[in-house]
Protein backbone atom coordinates (compact mmCIF):
# COMPACT_ATOMS: atom_id res chain seq x y z
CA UNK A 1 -133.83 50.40 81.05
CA UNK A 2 -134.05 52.78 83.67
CA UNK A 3 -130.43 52.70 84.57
CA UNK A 4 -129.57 52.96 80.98
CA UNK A 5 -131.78 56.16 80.20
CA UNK A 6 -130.33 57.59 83.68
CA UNK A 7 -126.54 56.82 82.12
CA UNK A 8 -127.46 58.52 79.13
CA UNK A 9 -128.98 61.60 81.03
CA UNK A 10 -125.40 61.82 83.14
CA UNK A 11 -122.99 61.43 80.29
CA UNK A 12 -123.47 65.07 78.74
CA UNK A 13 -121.92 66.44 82.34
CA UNK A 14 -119.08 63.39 81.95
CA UNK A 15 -116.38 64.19 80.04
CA UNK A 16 -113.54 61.37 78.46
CA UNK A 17 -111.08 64.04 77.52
CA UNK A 18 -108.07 64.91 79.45
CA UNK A 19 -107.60 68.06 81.25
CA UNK A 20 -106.75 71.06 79.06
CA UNK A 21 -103.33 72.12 79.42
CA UNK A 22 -102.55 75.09 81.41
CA UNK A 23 -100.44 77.76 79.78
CA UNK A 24 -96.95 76.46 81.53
CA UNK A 25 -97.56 73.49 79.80
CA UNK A 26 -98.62 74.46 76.87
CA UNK A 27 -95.18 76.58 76.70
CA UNK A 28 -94.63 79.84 74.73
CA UNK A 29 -97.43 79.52 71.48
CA UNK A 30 -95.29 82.45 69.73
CA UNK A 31 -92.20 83.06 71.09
CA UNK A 32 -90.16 86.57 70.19
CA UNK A 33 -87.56 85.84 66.89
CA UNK A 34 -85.47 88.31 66.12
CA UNK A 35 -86.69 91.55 68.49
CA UNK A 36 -83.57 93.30 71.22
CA UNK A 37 -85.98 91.47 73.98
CA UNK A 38 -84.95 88.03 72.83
CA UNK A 39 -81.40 88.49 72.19
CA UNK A 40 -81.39 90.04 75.62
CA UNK A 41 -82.69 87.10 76.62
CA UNK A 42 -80.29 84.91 75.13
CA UNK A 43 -77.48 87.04 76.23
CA UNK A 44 -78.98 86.65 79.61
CA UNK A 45 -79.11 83.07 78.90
CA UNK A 46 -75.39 83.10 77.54
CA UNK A 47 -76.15 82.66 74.41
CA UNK A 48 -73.43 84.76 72.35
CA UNK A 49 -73.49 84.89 68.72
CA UNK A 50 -72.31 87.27 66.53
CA UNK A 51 -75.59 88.32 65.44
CA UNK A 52 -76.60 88.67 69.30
CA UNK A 53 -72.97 90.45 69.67
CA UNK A 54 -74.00 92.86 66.74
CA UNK A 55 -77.32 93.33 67.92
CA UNK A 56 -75.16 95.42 70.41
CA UNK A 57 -74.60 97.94 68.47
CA UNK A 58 -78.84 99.14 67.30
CA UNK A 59 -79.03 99.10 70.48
CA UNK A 60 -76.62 101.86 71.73
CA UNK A 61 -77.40 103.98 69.06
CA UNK A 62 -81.05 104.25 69.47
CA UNK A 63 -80.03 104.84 73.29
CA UNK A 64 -81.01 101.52 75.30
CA UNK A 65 -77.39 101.65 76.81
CA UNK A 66 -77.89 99.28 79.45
CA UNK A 67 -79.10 96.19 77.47
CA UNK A 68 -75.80 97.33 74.88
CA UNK A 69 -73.56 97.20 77.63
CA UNK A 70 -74.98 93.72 79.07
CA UNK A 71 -74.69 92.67 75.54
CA UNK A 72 -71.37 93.97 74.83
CA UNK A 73 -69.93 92.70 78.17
CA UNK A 74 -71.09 89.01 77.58
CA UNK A 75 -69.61 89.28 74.15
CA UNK A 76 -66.53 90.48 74.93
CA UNK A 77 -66.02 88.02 77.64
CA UNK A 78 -66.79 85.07 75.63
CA UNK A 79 -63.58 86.88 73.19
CA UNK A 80 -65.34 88.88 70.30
CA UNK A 81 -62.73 91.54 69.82
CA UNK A 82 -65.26 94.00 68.35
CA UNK A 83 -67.65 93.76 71.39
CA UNK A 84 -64.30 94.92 73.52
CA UNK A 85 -63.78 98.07 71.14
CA UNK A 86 -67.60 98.64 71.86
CA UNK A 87 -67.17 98.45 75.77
CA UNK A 88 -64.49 100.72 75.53
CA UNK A 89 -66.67 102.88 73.74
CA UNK A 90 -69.20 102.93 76.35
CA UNK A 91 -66.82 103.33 79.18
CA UNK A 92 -65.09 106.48 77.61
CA UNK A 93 -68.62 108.02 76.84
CA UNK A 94 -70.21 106.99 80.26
CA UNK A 95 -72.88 104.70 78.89
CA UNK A 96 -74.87 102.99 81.05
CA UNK A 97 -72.20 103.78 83.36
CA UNK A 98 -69.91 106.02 84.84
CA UNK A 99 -67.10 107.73 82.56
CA UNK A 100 -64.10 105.84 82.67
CA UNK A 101 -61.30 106.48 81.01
CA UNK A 102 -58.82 103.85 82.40
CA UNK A 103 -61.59 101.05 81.98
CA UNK A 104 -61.54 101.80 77.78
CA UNK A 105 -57.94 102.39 77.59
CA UNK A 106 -57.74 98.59 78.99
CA UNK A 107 -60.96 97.63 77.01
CA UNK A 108 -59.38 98.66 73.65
CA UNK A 109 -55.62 96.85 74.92
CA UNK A 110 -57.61 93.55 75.09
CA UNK A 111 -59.41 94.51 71.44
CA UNK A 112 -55.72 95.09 70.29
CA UNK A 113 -54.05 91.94 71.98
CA UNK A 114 -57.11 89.88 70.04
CA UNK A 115 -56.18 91.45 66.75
CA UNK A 116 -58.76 94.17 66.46
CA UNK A 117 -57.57 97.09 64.20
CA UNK A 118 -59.39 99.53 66.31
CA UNK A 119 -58.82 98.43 69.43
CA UNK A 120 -55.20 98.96 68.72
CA UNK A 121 -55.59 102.46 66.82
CA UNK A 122 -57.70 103.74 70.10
CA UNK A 123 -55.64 102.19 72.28
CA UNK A 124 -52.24 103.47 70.55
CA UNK A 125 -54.55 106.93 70.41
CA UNK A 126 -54.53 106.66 74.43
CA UNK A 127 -51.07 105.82 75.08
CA UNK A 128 -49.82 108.96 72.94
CA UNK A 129 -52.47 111.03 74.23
CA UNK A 130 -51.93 109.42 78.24
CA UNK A 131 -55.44 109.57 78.12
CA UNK A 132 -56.69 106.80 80.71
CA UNK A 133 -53.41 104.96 80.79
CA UNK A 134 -50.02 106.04 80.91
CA UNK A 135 -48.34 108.36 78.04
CA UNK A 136 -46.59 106.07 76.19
CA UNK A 137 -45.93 107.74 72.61
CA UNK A 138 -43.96 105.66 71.29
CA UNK A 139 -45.83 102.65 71.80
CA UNK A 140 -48.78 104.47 70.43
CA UNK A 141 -47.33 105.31 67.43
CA UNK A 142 -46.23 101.54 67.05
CA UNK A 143 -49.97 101.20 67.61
CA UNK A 144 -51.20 103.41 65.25
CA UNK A 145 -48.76 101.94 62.42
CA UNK A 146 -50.29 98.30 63.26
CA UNK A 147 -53.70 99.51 62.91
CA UNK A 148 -52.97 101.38 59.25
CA UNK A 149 -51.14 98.67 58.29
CA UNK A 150 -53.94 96.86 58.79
CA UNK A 151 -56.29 99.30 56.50
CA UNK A 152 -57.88 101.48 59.28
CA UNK A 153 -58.10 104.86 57.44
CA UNK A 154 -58.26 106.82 60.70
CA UNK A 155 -55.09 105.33 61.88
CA UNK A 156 -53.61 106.31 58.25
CA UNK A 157 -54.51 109.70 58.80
CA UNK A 158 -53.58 109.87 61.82
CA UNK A 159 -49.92 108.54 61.05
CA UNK A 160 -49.83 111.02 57.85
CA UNK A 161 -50.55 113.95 60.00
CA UNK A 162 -47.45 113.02 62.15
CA UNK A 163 -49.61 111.64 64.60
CA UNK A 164 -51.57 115.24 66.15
CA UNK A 165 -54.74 113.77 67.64
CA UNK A 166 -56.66 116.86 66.82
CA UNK A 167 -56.34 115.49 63.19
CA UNK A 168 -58.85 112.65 64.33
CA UNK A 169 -60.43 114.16 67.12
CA UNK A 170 -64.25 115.72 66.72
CA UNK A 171 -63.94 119.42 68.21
CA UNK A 172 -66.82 118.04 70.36
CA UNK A 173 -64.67 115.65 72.19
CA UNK A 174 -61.63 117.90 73.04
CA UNK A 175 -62.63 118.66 76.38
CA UNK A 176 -62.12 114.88 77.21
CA UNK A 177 -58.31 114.68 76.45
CA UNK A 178 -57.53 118.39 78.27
CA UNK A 179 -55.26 117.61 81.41
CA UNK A 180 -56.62 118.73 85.11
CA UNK A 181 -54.34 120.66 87.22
């Protein structure tokens, strides 16, 4: 009896259940859907999608250029055409970056090459303009006509003002495309 009442005095401090889990184990309880940190994370993770790819794009414009140009980068190396435009974008603008003229002119050649309207009306833009590549105008204009016969309105303008890049250049950006002596 006594061993039986001394049992029952112990079992209160004795416990049958397993360990709790600690938090690794227990793994993320809510993880982040659909917030820049997790498709960062995926990116990271290279996981491209073309709602990661996209996701690119909110980001530069509310100014987090570095994660945009991570994102863009992985994008455009896994072959999304409009992630190349983008990184040309950034590398003409200096972006998370340096300015580099040379590095859009051949980001918007490999947006062209992959069928990209706008790769090849900026591209065909740079080669008439020699702006980060060698002038080439009459390769830009075959550029240009690509692009506008594929639809881009810019490019039609452009080719309907006899090609003058001030007709699609913002006053803004002129000092870009003026030659140093």
């Amino acid at each position: 009896m006594r061993i039986a009442c001394l049992l029952i005095a112990l079992l209160p401090g004795l416990s049958l259940a397993p360990a709790p889990l600690t938090a690794q184990e227990r793994g993320t309880l809510n993880p982040e859907e659909m917030t820049m940190g997790r498709i960062v994370e995926d990116i990271r993770a290279g996981r491209t999608s073309m709602t990661n790819c996209a996701a690119g794009y909110l980001m530069t414009k509310s100014g987090r250029h570095a994660p945009a140009r991570e994102t863009f980068d992985a994008c455009a190396s896994a072959g999304y055409a409009r992630a190349m435009t983008w990184m040309g974008y950034m590398d003409e603008n200096g972006y998370a970056g340096p300015r580099d003229p040379a590095a859009a002119a051949e980001w918007d050649r490999r947006a062209a090459e992959a069928g990209d309207p706008i790769g090849a009306f900026n591209h065909g833009l740079a080669l008439i303009r020699g702006h980060g590549v060698a002038a080439d105008p009459e390769r830009g204009r075959e550029m240009v006509d690509a692009a506008a016969k594929a639809g881009l309105e810019a490019a039609q303008r452009l080719r309907a003002a006899g090609y003058d890049p001030d007709e699609v250049t913002p006053d803004a950006d002129e000092w870009k495309y003026l030659k140093a002596y």
